[in-house]
PDB file of N, CA and C in Angstrom:
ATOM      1  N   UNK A   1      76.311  79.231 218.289  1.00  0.00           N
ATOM      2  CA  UNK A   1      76.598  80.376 217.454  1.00  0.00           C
ATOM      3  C   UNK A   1      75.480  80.606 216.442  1.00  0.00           C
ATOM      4  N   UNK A   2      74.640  79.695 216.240  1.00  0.00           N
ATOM      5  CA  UNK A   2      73.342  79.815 214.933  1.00  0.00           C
ATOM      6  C   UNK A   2      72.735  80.412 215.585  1.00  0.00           C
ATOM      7  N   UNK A   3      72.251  80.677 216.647  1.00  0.00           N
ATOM      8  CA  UNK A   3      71.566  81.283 217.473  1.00  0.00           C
ATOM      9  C   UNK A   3      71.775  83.029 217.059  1.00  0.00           C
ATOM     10  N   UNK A   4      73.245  83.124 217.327  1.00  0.00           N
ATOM     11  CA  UNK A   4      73.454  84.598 217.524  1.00  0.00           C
ATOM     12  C   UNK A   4      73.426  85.451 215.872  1.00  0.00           C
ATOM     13  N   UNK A   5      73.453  84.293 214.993  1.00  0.00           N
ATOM     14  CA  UNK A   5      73.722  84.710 213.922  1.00  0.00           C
ATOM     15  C   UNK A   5      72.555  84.901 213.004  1.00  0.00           C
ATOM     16  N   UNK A   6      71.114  84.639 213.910  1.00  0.00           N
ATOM     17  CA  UNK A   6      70.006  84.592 213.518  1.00  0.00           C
ATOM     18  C   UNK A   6      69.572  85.862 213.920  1.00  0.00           C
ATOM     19  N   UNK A   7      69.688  85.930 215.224  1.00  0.00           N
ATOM     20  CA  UNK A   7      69.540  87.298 215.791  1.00  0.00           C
ATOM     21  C   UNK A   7      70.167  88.671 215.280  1.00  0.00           C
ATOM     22  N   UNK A   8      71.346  88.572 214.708  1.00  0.00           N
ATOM     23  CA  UNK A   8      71.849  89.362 214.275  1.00  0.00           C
ATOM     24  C   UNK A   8      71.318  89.531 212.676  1.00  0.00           C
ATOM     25  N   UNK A   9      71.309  88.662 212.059  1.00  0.00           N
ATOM     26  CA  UNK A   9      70.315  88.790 210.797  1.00  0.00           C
ATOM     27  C   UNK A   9      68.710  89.519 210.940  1.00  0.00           C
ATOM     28  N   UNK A  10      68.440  88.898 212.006  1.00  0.00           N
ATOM     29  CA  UNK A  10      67.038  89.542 212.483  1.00  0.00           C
ATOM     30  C   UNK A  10      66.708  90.908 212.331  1.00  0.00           C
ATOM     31  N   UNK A  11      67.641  91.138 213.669  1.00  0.00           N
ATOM     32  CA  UNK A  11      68.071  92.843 213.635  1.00  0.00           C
ATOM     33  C   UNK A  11      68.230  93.641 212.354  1.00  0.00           C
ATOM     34  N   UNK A  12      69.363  92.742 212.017  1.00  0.00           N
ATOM     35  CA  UNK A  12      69.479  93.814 210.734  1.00  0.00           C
ATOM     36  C   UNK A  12      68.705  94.075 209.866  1.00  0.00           C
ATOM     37  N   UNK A  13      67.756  92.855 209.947  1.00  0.00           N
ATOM     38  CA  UNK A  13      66.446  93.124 208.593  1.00  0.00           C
ATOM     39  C   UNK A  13      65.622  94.810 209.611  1.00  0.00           C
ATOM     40  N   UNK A  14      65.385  94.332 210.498  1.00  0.00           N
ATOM     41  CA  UNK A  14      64.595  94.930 211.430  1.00  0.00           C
ATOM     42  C   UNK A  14      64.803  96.622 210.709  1.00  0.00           C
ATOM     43  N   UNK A  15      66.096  96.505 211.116  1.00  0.00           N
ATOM     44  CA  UNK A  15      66.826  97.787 211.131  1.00  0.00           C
ATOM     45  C   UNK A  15      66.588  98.950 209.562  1.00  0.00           C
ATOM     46  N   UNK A  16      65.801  97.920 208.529  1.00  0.00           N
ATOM     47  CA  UNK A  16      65.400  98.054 207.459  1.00  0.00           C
ATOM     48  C   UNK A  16      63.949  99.632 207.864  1.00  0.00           C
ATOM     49  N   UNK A  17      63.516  99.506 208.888  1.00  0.00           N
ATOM     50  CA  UNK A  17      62.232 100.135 208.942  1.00  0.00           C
ATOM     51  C   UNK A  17      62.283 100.613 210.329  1.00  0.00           C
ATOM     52  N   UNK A  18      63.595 100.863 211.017  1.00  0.00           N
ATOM     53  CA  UNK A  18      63.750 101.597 211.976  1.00  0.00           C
ATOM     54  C   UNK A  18      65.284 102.272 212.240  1.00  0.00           C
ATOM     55  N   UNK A  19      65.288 103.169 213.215  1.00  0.00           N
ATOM     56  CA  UNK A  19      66.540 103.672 213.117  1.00  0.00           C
ATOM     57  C   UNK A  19      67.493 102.703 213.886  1.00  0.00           C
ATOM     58  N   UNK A  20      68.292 101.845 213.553  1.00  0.00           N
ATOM     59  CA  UNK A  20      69.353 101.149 214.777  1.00  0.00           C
ATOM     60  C   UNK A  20      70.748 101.282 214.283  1.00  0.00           C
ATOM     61  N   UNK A  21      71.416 100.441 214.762  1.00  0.00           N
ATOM     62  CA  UNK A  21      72.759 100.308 214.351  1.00  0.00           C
ATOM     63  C   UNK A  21      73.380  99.044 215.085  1.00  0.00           C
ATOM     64  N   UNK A  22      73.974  98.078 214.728  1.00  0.00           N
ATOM     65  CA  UNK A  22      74.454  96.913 215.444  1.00  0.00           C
ATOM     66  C   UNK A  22      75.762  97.087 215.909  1.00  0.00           C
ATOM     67  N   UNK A  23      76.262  96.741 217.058  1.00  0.00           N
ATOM     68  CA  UNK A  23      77.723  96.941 217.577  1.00  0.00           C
ATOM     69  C   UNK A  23      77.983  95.354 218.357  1.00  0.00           C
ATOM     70  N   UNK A  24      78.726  95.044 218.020  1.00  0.00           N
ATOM     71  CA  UNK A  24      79.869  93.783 218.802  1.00  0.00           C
ATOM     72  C   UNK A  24      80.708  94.460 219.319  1.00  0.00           C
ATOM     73  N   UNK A  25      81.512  93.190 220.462  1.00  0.00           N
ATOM     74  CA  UNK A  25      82.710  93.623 221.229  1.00  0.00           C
ATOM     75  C   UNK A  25      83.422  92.110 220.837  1.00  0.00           C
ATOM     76  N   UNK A  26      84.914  92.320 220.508  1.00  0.00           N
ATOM     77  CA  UNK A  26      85.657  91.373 220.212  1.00  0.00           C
ATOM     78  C   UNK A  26      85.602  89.734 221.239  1.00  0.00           C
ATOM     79  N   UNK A  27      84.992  90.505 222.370  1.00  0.00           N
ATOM     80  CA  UNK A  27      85.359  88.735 223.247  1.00  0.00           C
ATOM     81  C   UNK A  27      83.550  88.395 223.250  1.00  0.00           C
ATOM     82  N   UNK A  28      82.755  89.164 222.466  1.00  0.00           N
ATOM     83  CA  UNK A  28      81.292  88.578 222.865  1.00  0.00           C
ATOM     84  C   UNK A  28      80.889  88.022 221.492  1.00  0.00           C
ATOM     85  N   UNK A  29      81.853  88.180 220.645  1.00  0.00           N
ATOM     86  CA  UNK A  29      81.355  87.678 219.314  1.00  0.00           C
ATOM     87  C   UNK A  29      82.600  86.695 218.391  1.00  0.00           C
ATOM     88  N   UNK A  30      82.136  85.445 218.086  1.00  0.00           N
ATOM     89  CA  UNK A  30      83.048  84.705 217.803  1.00  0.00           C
ATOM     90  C   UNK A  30      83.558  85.682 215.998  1.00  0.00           C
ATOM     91  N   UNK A  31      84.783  84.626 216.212  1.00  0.00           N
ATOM     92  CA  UNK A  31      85.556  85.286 214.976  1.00  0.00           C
ATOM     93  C   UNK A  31      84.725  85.335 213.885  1.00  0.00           C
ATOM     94  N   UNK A  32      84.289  84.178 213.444  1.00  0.00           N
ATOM     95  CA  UNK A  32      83.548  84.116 212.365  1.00  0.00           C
ATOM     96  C   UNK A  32      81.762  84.989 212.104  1.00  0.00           C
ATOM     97  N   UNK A  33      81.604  85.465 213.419  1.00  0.00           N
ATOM     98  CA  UNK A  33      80.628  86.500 212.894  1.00  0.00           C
ATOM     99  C   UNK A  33      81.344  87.814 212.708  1.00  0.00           C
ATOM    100  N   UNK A  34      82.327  88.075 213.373  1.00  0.00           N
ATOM    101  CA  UNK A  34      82.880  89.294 213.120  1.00  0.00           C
ATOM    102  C   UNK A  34      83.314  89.335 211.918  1.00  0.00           C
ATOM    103  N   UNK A  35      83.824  88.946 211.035  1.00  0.00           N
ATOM    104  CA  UNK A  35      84.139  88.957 209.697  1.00  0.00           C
ATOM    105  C   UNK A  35      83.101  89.150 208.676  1.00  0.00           C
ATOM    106  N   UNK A  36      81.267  89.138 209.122  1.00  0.00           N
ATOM    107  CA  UNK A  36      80.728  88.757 208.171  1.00  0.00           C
ATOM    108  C   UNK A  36      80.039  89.654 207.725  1.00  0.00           C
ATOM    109  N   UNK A  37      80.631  91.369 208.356  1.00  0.00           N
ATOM    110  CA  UNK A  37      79.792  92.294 207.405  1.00  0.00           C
ATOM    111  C   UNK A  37      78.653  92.627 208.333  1.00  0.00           C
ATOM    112  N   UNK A  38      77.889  92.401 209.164  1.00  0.00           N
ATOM    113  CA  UNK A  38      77.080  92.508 209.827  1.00  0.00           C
ATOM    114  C   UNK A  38      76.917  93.676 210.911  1.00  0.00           C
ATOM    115  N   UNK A  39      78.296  93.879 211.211  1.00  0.00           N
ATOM    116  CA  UNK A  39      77.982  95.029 212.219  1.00  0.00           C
ATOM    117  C   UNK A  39      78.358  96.175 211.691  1.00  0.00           C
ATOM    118  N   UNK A  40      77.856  97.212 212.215  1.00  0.00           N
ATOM    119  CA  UNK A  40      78.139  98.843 212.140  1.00  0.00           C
ATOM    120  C   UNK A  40      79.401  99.308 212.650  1.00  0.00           C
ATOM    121  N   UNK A  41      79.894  98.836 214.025  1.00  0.00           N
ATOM    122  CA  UNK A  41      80.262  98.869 214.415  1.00  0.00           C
ATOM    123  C   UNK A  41      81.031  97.700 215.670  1.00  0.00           C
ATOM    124  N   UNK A  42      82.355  97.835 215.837  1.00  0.00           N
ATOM    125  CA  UNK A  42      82.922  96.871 216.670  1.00  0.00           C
ATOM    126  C   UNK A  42      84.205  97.332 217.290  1.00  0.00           C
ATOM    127  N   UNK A  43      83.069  96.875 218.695  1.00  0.00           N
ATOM    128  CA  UNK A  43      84.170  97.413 219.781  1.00  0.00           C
ATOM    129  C   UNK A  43      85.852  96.656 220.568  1.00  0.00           C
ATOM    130  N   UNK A  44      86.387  96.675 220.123  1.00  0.00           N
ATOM    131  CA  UNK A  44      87.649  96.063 219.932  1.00  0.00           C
ATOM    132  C   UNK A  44      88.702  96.404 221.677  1.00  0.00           C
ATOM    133  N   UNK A  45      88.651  95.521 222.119  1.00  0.00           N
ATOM    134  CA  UNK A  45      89.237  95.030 223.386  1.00  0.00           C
ATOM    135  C   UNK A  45      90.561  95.157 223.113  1.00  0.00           C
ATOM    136  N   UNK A  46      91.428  96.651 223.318  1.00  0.00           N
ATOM    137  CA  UNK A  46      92.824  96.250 223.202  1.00  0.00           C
ATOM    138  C   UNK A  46      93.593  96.158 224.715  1.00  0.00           C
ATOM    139  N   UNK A  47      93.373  95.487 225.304  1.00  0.00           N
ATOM    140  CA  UNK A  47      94.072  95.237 226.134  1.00  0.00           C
ATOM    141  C   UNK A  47      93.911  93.536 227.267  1.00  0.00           C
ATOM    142  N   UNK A  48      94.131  93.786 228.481  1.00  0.00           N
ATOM    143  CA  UNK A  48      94.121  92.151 228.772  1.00  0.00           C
ATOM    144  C   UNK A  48      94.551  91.261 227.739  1.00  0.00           C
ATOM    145  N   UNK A  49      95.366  91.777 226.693  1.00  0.00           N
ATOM    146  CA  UNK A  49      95.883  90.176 225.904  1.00  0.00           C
ATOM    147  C   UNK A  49      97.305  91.138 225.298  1.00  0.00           C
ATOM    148  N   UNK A  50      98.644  90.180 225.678  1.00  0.00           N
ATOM    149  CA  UNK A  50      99.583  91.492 225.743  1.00  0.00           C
ATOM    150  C   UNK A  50      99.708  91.040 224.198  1.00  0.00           C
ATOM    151  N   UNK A  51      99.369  90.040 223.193  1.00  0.00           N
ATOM    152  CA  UNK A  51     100.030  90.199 221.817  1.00  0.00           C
ATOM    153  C   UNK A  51      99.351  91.577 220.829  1.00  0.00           C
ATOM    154  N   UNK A  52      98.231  92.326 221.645  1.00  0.00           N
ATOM    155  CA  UNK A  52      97.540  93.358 220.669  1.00  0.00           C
ATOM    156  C   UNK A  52      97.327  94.160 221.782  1.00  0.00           C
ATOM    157  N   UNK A  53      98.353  94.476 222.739  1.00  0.00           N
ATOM    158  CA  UNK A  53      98.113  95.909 223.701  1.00  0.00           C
ATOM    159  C   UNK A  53      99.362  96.554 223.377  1.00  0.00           C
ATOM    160  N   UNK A  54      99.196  97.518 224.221  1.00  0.00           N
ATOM    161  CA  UNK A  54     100.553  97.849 224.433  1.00  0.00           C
ATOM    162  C   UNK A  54     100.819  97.703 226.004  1.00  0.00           C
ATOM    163  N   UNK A  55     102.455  97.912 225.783  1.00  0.00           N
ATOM    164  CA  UNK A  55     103.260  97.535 226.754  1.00  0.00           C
ATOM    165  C   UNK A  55     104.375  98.505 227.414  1.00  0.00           C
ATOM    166  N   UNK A  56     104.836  98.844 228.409  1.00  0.00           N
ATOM    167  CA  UNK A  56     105.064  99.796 228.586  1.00  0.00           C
ATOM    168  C   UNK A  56     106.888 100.290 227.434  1.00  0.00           C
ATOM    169  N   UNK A  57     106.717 101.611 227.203  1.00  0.00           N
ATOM    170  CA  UNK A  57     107.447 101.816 226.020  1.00  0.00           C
ATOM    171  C   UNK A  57     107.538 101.410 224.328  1.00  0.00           C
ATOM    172  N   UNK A  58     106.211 100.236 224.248  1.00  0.00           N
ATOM    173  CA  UNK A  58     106.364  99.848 222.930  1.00  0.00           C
ATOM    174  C   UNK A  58     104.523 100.039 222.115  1.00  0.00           C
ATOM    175  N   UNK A  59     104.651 100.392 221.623  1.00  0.00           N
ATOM    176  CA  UNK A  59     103.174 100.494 220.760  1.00  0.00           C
ATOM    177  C   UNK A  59     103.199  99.465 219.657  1.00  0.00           C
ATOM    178  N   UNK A  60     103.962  99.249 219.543  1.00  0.00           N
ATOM    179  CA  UNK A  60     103.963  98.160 217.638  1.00  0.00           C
ATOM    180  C   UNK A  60     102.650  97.237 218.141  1.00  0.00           C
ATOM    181  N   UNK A  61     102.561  96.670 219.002  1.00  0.00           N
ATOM    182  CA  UNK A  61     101.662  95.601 219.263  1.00  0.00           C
ATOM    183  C   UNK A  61     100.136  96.172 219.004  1.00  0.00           C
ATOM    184  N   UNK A  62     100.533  96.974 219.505  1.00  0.00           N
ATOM    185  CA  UNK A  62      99.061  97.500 219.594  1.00  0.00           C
ATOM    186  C   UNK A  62      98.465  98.165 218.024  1.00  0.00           C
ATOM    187  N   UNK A  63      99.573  98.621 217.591  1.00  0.00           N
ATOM    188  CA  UNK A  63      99.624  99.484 216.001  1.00  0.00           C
ATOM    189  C   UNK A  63      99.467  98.276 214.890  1.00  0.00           C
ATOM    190  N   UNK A  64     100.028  97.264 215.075  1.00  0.00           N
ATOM    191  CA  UNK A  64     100.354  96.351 214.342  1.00  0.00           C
ATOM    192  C   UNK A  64      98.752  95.503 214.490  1.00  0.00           C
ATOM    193  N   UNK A  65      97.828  95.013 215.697  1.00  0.00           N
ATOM    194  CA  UNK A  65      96.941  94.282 215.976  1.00  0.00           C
ATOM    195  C   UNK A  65      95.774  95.415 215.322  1.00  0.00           C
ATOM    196  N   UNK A  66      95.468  96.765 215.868  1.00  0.00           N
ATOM    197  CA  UNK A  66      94.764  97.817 214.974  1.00  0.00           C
ATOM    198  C   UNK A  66      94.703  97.586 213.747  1.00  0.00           C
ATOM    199  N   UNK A  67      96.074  97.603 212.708  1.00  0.00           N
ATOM    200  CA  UNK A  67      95.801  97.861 211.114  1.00  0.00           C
ATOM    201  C   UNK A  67      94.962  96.195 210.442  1.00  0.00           C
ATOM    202  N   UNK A  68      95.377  95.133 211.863  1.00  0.00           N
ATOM    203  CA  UNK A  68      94.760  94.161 211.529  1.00  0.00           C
ATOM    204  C   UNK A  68      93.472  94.171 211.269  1.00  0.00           C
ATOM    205  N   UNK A  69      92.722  94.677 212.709  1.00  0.00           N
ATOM    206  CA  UNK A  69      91.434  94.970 212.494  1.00  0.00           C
ATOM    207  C   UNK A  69      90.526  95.872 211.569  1.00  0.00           C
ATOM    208  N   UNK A  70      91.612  96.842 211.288  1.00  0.00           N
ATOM    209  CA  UNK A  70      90.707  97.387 210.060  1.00  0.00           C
ATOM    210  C   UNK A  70      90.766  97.365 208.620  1.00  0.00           C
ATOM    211  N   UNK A  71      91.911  96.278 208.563  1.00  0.00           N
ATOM    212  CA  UNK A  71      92.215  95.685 207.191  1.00  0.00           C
ATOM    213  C   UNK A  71      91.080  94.205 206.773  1.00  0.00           C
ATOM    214  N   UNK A  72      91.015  93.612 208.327  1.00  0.00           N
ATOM    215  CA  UNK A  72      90.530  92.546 207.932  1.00  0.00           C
ATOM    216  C   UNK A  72      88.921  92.519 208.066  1.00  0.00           C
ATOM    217  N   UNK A  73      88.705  92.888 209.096  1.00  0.00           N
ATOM    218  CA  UNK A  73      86.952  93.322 209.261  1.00  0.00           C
ATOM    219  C   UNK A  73      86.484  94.072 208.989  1.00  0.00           C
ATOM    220  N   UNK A  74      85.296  93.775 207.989  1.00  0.00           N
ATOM    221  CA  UNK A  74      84.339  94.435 207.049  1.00  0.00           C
ATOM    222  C   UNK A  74      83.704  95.441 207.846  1.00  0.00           C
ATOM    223  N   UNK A  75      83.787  95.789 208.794  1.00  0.00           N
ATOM    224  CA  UNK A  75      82.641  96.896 209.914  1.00  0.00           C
ATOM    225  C   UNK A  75      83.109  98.293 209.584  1.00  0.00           C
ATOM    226  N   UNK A  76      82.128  99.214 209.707  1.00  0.00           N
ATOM    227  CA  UNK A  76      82.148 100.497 209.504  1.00  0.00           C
ATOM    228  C   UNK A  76      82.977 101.681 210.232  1.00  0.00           C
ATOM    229  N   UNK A  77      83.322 101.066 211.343  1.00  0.00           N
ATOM    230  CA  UNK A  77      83.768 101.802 212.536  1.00  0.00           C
ATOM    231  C   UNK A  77      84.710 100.461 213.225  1.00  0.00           C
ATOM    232  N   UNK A  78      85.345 101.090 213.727  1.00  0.00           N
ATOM    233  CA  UNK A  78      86.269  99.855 215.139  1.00  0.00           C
ATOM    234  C   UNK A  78      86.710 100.890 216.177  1.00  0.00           C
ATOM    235  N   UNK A  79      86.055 100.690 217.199  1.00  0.00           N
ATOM    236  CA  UNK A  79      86.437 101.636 218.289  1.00  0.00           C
ATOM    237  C   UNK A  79      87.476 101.022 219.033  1.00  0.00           C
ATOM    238  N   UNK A  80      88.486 101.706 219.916  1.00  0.00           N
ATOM    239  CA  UNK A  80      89.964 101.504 220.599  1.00  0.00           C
ATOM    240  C   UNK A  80      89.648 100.916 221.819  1.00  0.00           C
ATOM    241  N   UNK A  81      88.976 100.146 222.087  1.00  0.00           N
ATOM    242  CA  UNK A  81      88.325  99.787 223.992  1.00  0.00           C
ATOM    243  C   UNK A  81      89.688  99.897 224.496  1.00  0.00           C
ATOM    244  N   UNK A  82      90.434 100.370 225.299  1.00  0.00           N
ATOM    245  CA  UNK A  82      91.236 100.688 226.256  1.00  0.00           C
ATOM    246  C   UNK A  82      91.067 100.848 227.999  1.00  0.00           C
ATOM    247  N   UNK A  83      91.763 100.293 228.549  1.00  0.00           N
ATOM    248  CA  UNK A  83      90.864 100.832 230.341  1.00  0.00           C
ATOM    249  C   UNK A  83      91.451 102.023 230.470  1.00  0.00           C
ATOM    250  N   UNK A  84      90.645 102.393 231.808  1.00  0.00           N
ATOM    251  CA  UNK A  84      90.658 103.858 232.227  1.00  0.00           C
ATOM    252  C   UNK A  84      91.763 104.215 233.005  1.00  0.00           C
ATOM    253  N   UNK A  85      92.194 103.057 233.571  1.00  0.00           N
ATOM    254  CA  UNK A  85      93.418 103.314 234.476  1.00  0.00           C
ATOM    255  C   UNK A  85      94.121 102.501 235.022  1.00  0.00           C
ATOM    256  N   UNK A  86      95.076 102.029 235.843  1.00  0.00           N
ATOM    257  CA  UNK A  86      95.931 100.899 235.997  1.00  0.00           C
ATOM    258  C   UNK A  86      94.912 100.206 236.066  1.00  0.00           C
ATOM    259  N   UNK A  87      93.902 100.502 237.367  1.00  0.00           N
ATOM    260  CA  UNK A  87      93.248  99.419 238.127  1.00  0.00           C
ATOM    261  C   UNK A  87      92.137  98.322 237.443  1.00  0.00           C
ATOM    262  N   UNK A  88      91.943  98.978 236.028  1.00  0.00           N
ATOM    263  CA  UNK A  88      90.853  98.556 235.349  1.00  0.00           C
ATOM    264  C   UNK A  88      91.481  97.199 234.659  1.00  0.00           C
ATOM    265  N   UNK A  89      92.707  96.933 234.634  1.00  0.00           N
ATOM    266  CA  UNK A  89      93.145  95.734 234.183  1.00  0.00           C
ATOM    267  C   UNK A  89      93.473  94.817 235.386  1.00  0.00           C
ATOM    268  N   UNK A  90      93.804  93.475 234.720  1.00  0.00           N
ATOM    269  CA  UNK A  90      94.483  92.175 235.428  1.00  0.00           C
ATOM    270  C   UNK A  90      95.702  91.997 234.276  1.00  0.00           C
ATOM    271  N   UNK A  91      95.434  92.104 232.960  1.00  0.00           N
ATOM    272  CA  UNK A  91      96.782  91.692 232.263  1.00  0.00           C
ATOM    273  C   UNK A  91      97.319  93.271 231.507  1.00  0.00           C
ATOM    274  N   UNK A  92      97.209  93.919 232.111  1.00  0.00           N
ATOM    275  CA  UNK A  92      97.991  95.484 231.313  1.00  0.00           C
ATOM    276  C   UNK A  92      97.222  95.664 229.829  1.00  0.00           C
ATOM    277  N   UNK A  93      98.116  96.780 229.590  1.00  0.00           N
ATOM    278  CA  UNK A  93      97.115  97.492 228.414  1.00  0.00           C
ATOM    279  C   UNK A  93      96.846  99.007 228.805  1.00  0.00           C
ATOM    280  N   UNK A  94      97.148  99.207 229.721  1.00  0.00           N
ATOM    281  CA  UNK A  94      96.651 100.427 230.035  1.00  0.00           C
ATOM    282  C   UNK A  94      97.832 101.396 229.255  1.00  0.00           C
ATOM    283  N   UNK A  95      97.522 102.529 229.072  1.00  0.00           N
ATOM    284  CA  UNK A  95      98.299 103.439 228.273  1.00  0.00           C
ATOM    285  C   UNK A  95      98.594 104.888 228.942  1.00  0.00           C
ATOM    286  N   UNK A  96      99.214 105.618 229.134  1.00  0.00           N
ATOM    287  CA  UNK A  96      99.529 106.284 229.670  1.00  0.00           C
ATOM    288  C   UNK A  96      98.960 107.946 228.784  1.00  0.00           C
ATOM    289  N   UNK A  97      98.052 108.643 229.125  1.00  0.00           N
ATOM    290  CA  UNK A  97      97.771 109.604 228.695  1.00  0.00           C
ATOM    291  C   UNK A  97      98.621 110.159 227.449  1.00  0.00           C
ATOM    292  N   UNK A  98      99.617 110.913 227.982  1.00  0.00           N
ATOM    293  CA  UNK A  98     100.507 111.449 226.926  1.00  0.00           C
ATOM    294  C   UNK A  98     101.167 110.437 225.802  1.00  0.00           C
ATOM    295  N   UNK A  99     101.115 109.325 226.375  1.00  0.00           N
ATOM    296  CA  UNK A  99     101.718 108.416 225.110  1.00  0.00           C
ATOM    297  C   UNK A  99     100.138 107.865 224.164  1.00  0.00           C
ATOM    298  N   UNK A 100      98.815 107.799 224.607  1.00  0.00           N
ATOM    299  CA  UNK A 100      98.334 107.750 223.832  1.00  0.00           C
ATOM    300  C   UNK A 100      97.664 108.958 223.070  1.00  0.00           C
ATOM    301  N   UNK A 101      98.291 109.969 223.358  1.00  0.00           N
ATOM    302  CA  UNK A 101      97.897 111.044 222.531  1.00  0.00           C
ATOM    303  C   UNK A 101      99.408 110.957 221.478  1.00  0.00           C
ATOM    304  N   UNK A 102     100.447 110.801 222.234  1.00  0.00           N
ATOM    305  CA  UNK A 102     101.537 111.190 220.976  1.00  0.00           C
ATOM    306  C   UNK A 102     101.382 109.981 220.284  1.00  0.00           C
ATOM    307  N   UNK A 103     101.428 109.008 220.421  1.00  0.00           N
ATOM    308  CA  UNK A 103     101.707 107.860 219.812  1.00  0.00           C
ATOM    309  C   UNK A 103     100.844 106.945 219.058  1.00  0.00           C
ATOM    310  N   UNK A 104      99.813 106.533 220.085  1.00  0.00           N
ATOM    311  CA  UNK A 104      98.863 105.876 219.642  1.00  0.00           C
ATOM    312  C   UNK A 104      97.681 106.390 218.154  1.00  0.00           C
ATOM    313  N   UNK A 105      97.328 107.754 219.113  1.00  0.00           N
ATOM    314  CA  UNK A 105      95.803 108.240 218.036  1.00  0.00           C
ATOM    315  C   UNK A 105      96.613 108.828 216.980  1.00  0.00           C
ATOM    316  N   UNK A 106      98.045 109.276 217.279  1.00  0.00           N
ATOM    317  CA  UNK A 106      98.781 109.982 216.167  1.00  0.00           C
ATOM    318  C   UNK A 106      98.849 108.999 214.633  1.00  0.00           C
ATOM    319  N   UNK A 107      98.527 107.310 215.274  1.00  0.00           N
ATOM    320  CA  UNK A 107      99.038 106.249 214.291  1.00  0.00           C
ATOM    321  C   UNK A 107      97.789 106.231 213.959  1.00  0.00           C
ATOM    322  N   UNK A 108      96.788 105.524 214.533  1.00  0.00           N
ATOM    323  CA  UNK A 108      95.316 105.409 214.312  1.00  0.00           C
ATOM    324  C   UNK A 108      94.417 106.653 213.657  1.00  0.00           C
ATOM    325  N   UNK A 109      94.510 107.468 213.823  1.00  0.00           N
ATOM    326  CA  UNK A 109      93.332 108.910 213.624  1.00  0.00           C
ATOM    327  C   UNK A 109      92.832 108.852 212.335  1.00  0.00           C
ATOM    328  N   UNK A 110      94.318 108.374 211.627  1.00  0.00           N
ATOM    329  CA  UNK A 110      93.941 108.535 209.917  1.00  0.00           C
ATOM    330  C   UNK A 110      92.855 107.530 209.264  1.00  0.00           C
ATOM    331  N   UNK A 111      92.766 106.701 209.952  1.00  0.00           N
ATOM    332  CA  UNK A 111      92.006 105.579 209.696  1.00  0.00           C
ATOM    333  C   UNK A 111      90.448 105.253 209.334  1.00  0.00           C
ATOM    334  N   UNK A 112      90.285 105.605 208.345  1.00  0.00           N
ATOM    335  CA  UNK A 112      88.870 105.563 207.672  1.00  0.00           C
ATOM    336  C   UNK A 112      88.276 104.947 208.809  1.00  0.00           C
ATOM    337  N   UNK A 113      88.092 104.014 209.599  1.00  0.00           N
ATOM    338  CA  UNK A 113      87.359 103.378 210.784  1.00  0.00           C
ATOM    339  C   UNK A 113      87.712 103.960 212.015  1.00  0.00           C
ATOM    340  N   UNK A 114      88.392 104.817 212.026  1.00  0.00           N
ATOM    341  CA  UNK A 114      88.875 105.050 213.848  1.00  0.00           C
ATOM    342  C   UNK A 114      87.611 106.098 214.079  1.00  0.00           C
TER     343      UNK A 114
END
């Protein structure tokens, strides 16, 4: 992990005298760099893990694991990673069009990070 956390310091100096922006994804970056302020952005895996997806008929999981992420991590942005369609999973998560328009972005939208 010193490794990645060098690199990512790197960058960011870098980023001092060029145009960039740093982005993580929740399963490529251990917990403890995600917490540390460093990224711009972080792309957040809600699905394949049923305690922060949703499930069919229930959103809390998913609403409830969201306010986590943008209560607890310092990043500028947290994007919704979701799959595209049944087939894109092995453990569910997938969301059904109309329920993530009524339900989901209806909860999320307001969200200084969404």
């Amino acid at each position: 992990m010193l490794f990645w956390m060098e690199l990512i310091l790197s960058l960011r100096e870098d980023r001092l005298s060029t145009r960039t922006s740093l982005q993580g994804t929740s399963q490529a970056i251990a917990s403890k760099t995600r917490n540390t302020g460093l990224f711009d952005y972080i792309w957040v895996q809600f699905y394949n893990s049923p305690p922060c997806q949703y499930t069919t008929g229930n959103v809390v999981n998913l609403q409830n694991s969201w306010a986590l992420w943008t209560s607890k991590v310092p990043a500028g942005k947290i994007f919704l990673g979701l799959p595209a369609s049944l087939n894109a999973t092995n453990n569910g998560g997938y969301i059904p069009p109309s329920i993530l328009i009524s339900e989901v972005l209806t909860a999320i939208k307001n969200s200084t990070k969404y």
